[in-house]
Protein backbone atom coordinates (compact mmCIF):
# COMPACT_ATOMS: atom_id res chain seq x y z
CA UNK A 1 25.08 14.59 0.93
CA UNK A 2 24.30 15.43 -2.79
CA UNK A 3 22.56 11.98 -3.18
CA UNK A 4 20.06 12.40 0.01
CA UNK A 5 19.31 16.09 -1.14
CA UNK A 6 17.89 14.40 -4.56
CA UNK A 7 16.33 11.86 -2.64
CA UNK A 8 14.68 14.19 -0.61
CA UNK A 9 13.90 16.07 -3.92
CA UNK A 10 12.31 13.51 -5.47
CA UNK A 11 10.09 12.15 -2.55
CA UNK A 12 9.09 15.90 -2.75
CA UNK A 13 8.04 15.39 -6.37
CA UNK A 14 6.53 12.08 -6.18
CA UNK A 15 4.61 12.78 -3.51
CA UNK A 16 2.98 16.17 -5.08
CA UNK A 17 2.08 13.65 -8.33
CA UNK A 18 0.83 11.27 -6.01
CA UNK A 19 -1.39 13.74 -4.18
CA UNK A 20 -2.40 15.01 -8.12
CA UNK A 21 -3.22 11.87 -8.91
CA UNK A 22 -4.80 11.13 -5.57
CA UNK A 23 -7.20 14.00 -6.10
CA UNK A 24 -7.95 12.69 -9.21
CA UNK A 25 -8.06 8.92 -8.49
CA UNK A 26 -10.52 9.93 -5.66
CA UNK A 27 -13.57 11.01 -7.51
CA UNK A 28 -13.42 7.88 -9.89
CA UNK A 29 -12.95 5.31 -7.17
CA UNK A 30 -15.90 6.93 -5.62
CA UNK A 31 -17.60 6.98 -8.83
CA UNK A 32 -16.99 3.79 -9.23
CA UNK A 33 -18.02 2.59 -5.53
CA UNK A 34 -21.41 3.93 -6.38
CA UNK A 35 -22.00 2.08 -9.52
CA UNK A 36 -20.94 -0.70 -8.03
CA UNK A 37 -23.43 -0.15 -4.95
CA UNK A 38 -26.60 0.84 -7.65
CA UNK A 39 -26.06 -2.36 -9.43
CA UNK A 40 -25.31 -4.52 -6.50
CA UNK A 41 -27.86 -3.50 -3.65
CA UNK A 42 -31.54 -2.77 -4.26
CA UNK A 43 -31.67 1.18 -4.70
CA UNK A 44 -33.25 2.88 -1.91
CA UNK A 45 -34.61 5.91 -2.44
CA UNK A 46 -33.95 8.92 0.06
């Protein structure tokens, strides 16, 4: 009983650091997807 209450603790945590880092990961993969797309495809103005 102790041992799954932990577990669930810790899932808890992890996944409220993973969501942190989530939030932050987002905006530099998408940063990053739109380098990539300026250097790889001809820019196309809107």
């Amino acid at each position: 009983k102790d041992i799954i209450e932990q577990n669930l603790k810790f899932k808890v945590l992890t996944r409220e650091k993973v969501n942190d880092l989530g939030m932050m990961g987002l905006k530099e993969v998408t940063a990053k997807v739109a380098e990539i797309e300026k250097s790889s495809k001809p820019v196309k103005t809107k």
